[in-house]
N, C-alpha and C. Protein backbone atom coordinates (compact mmCIF):
# COMPACT_ATOMS: atom_id res chain seq x y z
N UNK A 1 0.84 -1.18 0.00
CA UNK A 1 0.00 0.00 0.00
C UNK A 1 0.89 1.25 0.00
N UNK A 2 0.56 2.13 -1.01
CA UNK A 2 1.29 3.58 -0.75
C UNK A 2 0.67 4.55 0.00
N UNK A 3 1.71 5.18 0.52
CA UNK A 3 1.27 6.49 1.89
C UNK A 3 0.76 7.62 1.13
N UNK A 4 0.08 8.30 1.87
CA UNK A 4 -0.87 9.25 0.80
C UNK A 4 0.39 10.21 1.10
N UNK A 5 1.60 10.12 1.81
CA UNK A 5 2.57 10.98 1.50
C UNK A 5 3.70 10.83 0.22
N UNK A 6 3.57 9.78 -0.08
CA UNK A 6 4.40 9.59 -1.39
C UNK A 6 3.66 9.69 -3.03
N UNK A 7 4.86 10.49 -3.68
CA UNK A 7 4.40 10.80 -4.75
C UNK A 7 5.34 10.04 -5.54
N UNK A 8 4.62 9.98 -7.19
CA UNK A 8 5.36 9.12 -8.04
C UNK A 8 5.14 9.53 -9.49
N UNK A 9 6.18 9.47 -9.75
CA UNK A 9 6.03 10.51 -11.49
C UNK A 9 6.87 8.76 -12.73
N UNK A 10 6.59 8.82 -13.59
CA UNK A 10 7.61 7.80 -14.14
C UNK A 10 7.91 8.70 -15.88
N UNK A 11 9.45 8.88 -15.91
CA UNK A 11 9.59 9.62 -17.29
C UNK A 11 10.01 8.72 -18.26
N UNK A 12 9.47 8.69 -19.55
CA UNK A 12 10.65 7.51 -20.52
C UNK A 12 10.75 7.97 -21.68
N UNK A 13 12.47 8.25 -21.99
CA UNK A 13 12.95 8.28 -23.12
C UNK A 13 12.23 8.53 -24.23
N UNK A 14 11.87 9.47 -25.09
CA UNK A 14 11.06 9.61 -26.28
C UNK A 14 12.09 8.77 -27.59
N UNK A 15 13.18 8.58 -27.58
CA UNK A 15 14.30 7.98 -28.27
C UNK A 15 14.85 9.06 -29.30
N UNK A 16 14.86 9.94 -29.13
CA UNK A 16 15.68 11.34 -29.49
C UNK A 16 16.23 12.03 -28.69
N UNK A 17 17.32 12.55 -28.70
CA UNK A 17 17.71 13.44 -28.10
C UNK A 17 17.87 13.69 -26.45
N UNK A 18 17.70 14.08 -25.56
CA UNK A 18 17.40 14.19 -24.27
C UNK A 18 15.79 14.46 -24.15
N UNK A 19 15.37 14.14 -24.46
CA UNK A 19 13.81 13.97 -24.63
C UNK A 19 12.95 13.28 -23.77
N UNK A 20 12.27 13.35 -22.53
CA UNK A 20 11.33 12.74 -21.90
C UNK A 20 9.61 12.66 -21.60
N UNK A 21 9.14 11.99 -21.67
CA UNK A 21 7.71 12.67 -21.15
C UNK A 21 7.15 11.40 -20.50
N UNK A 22 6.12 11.75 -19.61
CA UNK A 22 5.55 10.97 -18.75
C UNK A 22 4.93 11.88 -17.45
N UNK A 23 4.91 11.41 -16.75
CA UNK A 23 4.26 12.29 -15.01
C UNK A 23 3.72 11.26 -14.06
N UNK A 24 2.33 11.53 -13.54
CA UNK A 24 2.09 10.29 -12.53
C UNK A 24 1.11 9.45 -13.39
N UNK A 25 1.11 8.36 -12.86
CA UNK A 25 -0.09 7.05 -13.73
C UNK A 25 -1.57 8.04 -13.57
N UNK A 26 -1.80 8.22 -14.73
CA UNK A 26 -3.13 8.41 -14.84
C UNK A 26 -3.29 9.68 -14.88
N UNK A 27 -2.44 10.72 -14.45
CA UNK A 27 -2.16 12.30 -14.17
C UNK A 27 -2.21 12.59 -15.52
N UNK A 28 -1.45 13.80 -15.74
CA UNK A 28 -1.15 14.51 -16.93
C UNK A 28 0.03 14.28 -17.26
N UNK A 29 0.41 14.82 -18.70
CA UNK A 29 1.61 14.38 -19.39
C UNK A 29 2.58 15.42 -19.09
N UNK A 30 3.75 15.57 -18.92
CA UNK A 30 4.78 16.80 -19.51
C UNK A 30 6.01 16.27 -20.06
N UNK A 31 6.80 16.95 -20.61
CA UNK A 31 7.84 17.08 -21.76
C UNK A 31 8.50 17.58 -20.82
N UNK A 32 9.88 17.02 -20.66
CA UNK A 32 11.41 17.44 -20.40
C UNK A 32 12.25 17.10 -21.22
N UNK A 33 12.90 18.26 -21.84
CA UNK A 33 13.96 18.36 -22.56
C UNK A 33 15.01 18.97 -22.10
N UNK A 34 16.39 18.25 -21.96
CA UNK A 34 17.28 19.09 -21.33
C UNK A 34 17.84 20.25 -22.60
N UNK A 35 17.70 20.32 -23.67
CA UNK A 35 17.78 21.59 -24.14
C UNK A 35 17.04 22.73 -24.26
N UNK A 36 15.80 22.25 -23.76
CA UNK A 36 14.43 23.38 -23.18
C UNK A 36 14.04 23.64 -24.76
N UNK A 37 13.89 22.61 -26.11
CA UNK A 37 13.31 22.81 -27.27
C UNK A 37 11.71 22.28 -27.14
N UNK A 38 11.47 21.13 -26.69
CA UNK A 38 10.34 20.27 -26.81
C UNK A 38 9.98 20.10 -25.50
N UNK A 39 10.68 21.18 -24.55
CA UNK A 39 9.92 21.06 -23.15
C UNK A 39 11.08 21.90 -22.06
N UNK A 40 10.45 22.25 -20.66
CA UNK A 40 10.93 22.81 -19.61
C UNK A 40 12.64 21.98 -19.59
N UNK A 41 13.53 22.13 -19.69
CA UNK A 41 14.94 21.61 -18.47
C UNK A 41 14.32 21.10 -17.78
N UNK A 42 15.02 20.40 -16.97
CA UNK A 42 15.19 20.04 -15.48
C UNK A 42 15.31 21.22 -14.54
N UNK A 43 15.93 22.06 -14.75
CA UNK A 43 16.51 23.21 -13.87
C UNK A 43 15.52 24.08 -13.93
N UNK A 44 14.65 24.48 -14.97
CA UNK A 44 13.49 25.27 -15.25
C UNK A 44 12.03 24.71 -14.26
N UNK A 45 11.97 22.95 -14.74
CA UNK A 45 10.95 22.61 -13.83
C UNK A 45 11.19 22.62 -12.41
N UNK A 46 12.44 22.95 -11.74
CA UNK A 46 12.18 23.02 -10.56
C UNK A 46 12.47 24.62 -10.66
N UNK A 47 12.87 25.72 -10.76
CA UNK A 47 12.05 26.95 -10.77
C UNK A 47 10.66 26.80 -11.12
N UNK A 48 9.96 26.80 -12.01
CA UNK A 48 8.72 26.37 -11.69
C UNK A 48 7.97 25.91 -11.16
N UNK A 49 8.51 24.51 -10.34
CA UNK A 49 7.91 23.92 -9.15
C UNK A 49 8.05 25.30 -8.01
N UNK A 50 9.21 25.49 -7.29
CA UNK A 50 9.26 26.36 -6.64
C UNK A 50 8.58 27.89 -6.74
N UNK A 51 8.19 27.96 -7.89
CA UNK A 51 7.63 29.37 -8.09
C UNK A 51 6.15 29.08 -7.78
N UNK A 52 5.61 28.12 -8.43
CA UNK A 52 3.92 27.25 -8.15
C UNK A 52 3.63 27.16 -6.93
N UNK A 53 4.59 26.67 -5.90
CA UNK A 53 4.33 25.92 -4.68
C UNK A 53 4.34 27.64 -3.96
N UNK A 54 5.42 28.09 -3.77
CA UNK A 54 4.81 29.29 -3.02
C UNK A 54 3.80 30.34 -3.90
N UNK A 55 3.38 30.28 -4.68
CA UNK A 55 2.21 30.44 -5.48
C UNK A 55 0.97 30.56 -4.88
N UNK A 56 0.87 29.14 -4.74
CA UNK A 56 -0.45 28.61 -4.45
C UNK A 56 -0.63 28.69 -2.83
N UNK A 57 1.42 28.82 -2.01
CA UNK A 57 0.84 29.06 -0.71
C UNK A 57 0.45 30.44 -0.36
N UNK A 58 1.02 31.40 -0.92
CA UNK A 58 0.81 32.69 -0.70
C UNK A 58 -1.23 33.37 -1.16
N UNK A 59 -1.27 32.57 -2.37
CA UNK A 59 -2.96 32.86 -2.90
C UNK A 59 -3.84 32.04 -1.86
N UNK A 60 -3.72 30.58 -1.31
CA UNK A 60 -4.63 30.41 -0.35
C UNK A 60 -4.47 31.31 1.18
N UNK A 61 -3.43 31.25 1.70
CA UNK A 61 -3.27 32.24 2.96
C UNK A 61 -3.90 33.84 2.64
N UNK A 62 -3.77 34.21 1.55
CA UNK A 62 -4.46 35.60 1.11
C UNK A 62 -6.05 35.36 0.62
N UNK A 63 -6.29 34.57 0.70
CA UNK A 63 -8.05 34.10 0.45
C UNK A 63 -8.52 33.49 2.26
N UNK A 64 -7.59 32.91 2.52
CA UNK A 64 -8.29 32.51 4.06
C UNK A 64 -8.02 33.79 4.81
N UNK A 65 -7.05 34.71 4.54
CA UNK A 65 -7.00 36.20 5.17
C UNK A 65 -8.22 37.10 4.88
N UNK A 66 -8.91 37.06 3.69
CA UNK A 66 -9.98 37.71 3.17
C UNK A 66 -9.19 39.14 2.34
N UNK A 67 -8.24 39.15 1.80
CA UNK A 67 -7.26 39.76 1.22
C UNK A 67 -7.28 39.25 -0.06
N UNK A 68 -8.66 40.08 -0.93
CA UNK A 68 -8.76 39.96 -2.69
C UNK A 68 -7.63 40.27 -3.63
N UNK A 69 -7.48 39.44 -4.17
CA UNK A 69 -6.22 39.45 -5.38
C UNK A 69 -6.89 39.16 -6.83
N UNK A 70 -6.52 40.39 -7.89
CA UNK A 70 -6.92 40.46 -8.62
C UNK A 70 -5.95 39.58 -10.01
N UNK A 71 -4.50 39.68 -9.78
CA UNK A 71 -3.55 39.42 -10.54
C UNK A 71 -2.56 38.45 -9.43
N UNK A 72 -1.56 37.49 -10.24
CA UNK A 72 -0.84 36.98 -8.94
C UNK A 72 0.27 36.32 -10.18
N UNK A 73 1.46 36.68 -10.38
CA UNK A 73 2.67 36.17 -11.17
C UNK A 73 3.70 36.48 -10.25
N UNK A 74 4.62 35.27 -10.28
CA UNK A 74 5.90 35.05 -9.40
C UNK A 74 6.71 34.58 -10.50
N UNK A 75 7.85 35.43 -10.90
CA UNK A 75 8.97 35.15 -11.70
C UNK A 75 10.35 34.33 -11.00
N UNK A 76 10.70 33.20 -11.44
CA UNK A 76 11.99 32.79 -10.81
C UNK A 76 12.70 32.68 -11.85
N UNK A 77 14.19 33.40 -10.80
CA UNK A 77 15.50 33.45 -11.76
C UNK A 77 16.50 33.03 -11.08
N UNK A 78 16.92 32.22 -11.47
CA UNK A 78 18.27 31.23 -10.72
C UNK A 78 19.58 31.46 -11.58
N UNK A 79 20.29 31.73 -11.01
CA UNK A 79 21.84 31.52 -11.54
C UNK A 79 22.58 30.61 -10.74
N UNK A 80 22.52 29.48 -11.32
CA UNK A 80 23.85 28.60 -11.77
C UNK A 80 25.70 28.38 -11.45
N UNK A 81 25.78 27.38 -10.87
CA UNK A 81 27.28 27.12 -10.89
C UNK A 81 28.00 27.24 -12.10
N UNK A 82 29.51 27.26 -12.64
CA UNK A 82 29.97 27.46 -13.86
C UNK A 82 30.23 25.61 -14.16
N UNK A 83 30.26 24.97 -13.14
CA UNK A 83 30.91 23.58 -12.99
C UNK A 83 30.36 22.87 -12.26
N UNK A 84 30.17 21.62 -13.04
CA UNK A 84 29.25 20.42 -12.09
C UNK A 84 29.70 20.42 -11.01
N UNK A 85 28.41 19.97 -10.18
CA UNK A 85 27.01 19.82 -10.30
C UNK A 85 25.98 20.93 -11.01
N UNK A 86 26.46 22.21 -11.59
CA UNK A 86 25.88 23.28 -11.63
C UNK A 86 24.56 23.74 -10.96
N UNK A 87 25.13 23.23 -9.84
CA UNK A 87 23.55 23.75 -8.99
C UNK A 87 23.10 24.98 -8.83
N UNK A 88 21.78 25.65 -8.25
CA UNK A 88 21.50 26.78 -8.11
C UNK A 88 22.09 27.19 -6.87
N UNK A 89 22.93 28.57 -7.24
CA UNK A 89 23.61 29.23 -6.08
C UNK A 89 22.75 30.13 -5.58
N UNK A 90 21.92 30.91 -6.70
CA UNK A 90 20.94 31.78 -6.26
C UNK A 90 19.79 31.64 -6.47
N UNK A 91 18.53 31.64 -6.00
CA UNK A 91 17.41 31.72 -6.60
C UNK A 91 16.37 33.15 -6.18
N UNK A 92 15.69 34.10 -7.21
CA UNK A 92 15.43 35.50 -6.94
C UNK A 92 14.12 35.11 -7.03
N UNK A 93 13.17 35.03 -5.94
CA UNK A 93 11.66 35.43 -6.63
C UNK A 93 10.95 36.54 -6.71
N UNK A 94 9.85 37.25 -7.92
CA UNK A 94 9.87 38.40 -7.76
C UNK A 94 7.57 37.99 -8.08
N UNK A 95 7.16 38.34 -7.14
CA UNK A 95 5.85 38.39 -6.67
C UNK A 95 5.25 39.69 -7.01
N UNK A 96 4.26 39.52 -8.29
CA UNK A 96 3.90 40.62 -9.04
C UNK A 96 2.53 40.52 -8.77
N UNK A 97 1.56 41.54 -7.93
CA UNK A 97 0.29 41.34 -7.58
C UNK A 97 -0.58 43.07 -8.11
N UNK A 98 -1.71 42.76 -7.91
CA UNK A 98 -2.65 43.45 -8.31
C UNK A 98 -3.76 43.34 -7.22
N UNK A 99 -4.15 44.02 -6.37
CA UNK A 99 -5.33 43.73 -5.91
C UNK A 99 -5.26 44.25 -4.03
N UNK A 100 -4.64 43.78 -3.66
CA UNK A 100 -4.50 43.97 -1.89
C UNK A 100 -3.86 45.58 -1.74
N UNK A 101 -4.74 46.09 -1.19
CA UNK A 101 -5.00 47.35 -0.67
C UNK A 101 -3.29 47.33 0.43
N UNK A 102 -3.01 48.83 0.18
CA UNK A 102 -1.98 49.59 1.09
C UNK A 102 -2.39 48.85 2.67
N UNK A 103 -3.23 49.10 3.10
CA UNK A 103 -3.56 48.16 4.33
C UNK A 103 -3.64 46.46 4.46
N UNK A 104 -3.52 46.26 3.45
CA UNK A 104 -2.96 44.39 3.79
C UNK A 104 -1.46 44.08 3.25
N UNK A 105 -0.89 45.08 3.41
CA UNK A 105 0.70 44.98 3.44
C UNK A 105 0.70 43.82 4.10
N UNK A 106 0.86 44.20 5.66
CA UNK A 106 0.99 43.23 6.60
C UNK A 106 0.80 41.57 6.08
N UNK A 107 -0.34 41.50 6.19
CA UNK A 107 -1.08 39.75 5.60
C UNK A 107 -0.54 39.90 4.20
N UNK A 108 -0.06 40.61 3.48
CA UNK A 108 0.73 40.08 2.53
C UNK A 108 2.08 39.55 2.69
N UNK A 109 2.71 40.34 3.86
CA UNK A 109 4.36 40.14 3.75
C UNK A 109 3.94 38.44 4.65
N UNK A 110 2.89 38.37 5.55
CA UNK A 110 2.94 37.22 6.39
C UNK A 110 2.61 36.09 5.72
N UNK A 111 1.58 36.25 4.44
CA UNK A 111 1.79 35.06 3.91
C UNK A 111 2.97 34.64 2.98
N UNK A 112 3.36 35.68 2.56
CA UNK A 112 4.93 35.34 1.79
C UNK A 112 5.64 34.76 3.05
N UNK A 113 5.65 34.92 3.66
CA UNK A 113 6.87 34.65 5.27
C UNK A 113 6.46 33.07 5.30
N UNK A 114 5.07 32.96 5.60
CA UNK A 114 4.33 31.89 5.76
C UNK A 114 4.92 30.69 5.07
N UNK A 115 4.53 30.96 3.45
CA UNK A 115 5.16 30.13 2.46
C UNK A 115 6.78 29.88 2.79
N UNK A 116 7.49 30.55 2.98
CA UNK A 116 8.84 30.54 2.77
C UNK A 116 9.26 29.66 4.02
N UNK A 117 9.08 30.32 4.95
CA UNK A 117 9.37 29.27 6.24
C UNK A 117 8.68 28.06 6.74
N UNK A 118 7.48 27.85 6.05
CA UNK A 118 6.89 26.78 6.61
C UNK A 118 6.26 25.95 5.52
N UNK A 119 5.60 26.51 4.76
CA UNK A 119 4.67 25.62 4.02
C UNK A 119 5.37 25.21 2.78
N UNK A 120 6.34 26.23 2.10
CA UNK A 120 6.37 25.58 0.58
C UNK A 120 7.62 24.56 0.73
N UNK A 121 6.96 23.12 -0.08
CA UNK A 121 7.90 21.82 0.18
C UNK A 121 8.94 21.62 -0.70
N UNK A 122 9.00 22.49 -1.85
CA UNK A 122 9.87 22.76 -2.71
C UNK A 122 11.27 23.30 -2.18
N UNK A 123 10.56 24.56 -1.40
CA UNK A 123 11.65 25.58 -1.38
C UNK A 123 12.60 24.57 0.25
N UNK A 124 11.42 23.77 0.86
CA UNK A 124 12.77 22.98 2.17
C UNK A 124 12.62 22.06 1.46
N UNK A 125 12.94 21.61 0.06
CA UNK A 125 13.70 20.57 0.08
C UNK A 125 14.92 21.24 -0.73
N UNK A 126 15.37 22.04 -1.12
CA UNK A 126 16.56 22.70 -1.82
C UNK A 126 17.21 22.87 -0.55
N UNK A 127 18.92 22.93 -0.88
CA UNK A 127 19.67 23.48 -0.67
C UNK A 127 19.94 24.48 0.50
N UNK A 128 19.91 24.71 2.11
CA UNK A 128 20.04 25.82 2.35
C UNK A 128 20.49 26.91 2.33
N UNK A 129 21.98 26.61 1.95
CA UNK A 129 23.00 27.82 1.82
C UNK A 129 22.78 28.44 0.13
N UNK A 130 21.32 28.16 -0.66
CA UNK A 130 21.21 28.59 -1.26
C UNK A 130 20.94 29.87 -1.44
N UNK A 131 21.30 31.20 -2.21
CA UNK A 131 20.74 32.77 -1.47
C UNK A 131 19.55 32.70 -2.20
N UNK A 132 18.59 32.79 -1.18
CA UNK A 132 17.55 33.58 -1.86
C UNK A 132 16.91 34.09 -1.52
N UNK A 133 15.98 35.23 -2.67
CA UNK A 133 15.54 36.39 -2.34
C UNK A 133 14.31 36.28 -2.70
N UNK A 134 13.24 37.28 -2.00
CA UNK A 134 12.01 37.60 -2.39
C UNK A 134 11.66 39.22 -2.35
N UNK A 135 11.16 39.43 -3.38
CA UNK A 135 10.91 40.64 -3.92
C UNK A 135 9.30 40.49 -4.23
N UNK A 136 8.87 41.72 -3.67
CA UNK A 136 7.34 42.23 -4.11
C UNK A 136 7.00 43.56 -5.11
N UNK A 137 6.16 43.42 -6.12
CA UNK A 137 5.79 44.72 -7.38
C UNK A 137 4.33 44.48 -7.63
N UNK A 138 3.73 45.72 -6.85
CA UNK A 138 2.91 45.82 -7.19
C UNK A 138 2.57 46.20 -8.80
N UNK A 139 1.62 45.85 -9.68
CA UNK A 139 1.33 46.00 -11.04
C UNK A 139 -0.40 46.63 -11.01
């Protein structure tokens, strides 16, 4: 029996190139390409994972706050080692919103805090001595 805590993705070889696709049984499909032609990197889908996950924690904590959001885009930009492993040394997120009034500053910065220190599973499973930053723009 599997734990409703484990997840399971399976990718296979398209037989070109660095080419993969697959996801979970029965889920949806995606494309990884490590040249990012016919799909996300590797290095892209986890900026993306990480950008989604505090995403989605920051938009529910701002809906259970009662703090309306009209717009909600989080850009991630990672720079890179020069030499394997080329892991991410930095990762910048930049949280572009529309909607929460000068007075829910506060419950905004707390659910960003929220996400970052506690909830998003992405960002504790990386790296700690990774730098990173979070940045807010209003639009």
């Amino acid at each position: 029996m599997i734990s409703t805590n484990t997840r399971h993705v399976r990718l296979q070889w398209v037989g070109e190139g660095l080419v993969f696709r697959g996801g979970p049984d029965g889920g949806p499909e995606l494309t990884v390409d490590s040249d990012g032609n016919q799909g996300l990197s590797p290095m892209q889908l986890l900026l993306a994972a990480l950008a989604a996950c505090m995403a989605v924690d920051v938009r529910l904590i701002l809906e259970k706050s009662r703090v309306p959001i009209e717009t909600l885009e989080v850009e991630a930009v990672g720079e890179r080692a020069p030499e394997p492993p080329r892991r991410f040394l930095s990762i910048r997120l930049t949280y572009r919103l529309r909607g929460p009034s000068e007075r829910d500053e506060g419950r905004l910065q707390r659910a960003i805090a929220l996400s970052r220190d506690k909830y998003c599973s992405v960002l504790h499973t990386l790296d700690s001595g990774i730098d990173f930053d979070l940045r807010v723009e209003r639009v």
